[in-house]
C-alpha atoms as a PDB file:
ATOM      1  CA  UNK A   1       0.000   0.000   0.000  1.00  0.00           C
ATOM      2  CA  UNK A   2       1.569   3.047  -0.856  1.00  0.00           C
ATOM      3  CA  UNK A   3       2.291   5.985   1.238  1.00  0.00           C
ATOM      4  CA  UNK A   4       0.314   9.359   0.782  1.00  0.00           C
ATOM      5  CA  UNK A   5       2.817  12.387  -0.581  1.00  0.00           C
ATOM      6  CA  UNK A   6       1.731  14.759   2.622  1.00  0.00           C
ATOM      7  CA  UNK A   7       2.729  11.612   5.171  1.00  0.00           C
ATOM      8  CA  UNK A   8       6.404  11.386   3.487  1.00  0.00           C
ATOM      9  CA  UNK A   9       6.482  15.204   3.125  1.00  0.00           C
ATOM     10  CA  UNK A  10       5.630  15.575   7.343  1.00  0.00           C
ATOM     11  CA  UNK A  11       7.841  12.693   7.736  1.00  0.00           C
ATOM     12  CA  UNK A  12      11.155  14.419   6.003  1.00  0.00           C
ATOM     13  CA  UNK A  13       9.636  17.837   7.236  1.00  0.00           C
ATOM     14  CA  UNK A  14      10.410  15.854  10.948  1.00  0.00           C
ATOM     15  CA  UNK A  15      13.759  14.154   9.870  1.00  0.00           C
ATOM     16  CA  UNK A  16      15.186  17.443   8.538  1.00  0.00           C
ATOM     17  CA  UNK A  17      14.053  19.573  11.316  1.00  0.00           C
ATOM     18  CA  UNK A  18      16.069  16.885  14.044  1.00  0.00           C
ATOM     19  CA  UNK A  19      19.611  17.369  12.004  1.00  0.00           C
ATOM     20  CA  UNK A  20      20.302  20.406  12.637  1.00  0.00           C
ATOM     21  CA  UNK A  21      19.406  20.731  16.394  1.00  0.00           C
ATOM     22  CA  UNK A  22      21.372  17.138  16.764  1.00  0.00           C
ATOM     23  CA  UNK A  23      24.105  19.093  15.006  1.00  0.00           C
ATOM     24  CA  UNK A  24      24.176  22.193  16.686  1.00  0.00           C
ATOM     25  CA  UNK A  25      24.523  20.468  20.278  1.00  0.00           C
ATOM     26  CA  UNK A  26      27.298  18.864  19.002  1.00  0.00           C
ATOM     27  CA  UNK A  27      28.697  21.461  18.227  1.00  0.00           C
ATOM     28  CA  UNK A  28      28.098  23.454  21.243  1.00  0.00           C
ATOM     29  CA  UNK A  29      29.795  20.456  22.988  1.00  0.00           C
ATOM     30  CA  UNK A  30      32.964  19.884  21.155  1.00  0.00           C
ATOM     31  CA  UNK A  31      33.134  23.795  21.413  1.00  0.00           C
ATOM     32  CA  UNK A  32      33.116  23.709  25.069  1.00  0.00           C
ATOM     33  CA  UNK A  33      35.662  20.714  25.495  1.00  0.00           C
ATOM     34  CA  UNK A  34      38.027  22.162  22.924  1.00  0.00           C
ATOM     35  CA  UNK A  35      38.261  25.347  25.649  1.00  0.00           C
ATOM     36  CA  UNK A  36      38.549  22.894  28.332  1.00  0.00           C
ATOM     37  CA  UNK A  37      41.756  21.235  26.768  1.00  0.00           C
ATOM     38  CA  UNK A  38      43.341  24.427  26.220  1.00  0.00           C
ATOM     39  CA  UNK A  39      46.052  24.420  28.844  1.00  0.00           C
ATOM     40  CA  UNK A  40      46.540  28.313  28.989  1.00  0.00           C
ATOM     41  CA  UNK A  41      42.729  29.188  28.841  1.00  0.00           C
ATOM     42  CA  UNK A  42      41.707  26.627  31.528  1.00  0.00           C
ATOM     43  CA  UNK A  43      44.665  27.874  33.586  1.00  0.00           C
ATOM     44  CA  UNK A  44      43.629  31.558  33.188  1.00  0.00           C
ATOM     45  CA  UNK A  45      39.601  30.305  34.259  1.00  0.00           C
ATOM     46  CA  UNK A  46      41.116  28.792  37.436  1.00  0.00           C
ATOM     47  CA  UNK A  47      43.416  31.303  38.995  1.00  0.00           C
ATOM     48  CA  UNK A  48      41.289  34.242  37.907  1.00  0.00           C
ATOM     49  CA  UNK A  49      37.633  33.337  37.243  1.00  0.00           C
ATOM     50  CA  UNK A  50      36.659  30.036  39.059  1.00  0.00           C
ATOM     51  CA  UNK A  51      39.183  29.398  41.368  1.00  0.00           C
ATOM     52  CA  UNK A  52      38.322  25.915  43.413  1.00  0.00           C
ATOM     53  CA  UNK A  53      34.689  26.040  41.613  1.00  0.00           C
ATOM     54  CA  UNK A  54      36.108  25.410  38.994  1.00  0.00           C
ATOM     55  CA  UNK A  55      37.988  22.301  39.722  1.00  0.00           C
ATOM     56  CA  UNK A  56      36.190  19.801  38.105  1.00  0.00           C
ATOM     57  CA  UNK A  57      36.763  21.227  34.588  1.00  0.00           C
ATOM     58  CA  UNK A  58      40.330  20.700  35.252  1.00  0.00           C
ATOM     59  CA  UNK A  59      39.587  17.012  36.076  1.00  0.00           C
ATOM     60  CA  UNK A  60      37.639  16.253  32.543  1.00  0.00           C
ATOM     61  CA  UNK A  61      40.037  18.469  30.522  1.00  0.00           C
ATOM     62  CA  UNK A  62      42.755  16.154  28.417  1.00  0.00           C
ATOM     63  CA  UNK A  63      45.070  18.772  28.141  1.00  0.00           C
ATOM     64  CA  UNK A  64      46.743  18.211  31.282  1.00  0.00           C
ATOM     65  CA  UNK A  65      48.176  14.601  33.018  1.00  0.00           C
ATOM     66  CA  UNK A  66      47.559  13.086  35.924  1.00  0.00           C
ATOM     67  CA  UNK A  67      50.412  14.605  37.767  1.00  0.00           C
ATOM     68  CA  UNK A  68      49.620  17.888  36.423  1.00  0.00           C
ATOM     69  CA  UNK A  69      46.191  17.956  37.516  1.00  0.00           C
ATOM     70  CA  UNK A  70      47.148  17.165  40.589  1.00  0.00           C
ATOM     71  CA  UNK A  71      49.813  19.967  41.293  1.00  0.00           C
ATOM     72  CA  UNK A  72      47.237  22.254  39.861  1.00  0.00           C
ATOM     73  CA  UNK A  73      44.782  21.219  42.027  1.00  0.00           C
ATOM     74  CA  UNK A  74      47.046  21.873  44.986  1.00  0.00           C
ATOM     75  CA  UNK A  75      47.876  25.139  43.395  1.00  0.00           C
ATOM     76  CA  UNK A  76      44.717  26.574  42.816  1.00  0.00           C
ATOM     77  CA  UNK A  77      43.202  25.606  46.556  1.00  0.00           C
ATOM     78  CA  UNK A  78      46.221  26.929  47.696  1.00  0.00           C
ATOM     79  CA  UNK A  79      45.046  30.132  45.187  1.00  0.00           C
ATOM     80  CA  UNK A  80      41.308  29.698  46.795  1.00  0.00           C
ATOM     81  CA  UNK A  81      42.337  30.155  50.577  1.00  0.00           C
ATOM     82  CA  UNK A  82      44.842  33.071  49.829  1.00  0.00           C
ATOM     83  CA  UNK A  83      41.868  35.208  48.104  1.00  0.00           C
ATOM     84  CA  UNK A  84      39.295  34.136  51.472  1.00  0.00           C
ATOM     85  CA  UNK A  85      41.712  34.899  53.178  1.00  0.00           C
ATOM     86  CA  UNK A  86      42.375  38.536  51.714  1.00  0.00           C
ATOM     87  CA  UNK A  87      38.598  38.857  51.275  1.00  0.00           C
ATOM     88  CA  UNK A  88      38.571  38.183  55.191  1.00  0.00           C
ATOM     89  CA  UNK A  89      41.336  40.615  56.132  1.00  0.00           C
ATOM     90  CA  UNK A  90      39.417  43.596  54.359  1.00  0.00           C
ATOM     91  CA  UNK A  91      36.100  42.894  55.323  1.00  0.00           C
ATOM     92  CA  UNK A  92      37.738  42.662  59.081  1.00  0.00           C
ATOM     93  CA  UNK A  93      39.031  46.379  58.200  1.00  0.00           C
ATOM     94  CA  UNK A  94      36.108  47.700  56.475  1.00  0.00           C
ATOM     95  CA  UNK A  95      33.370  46.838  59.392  1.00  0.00           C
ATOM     96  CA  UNK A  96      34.675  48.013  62.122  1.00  0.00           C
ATOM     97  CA  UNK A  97      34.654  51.760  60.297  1.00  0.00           C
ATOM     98  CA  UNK A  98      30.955  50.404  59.115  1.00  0.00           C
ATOM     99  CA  UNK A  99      29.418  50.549  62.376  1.00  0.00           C
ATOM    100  CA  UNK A 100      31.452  53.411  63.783  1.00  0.00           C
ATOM    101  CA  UNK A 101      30.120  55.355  60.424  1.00  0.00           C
ATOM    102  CA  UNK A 102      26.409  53.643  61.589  1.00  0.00           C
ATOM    103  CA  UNK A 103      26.794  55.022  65.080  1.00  0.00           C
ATOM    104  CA  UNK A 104      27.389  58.650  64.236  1.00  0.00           C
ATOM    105  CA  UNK A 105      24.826  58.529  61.981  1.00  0.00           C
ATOM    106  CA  UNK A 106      22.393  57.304  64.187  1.00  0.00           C
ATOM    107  CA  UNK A 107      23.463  59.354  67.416  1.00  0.00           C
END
């Protein structure tokens, strides 16, 4: 029994219209992991973007061995607890002139 034209025609009209979204995610992926194996970029991300958030890219990116991952790992907690740690030292300077501002302000 053979198949009405309008059938085929919605059938291809479906078939055509999954290619390119199948495509474009693909795409979008291997776009992604290339910047992920980029050595320079990914260390850039770390140390001035992410910083221990951002981690687990280093662990799926092939651009870097074991060892290396490692040592950057290290590194970049190491990174993490020195920017807390300045974050911490200003904050302890700026609230103590906070309230003191608050108080005259309210008084």
């Amino acid at each position: 029994m053979p198949v009405p034209t309008s059938e085929l025609d919605s059938q291809a009209h479906r078939d055509a219209k999954k290619v390119p979204e199948k495509a474009h995610s693909e795409g979008k992926t291997q776009s992604w992991q290339n910047l992920v194996d980029r050595p320079v970029m990914l260390i850039l991300v770390l140390f001035f973007v992410t910083a221990a958030p951002g981690l687990p890219l280093l662990w799926i990116s092939r651009g870097f061995s074991l060892t290396g991952k490692i040592v950057l790992t290290i590194l970049v907690l190491i990174w993490t607890a020195l920017v807390l740690w300045g974050f911490y030292l200003v904050m302890a300077w700026c609230l103590p002139k906070i309230w003191q501002s608050i108080q005259v302000l309210t008084s």
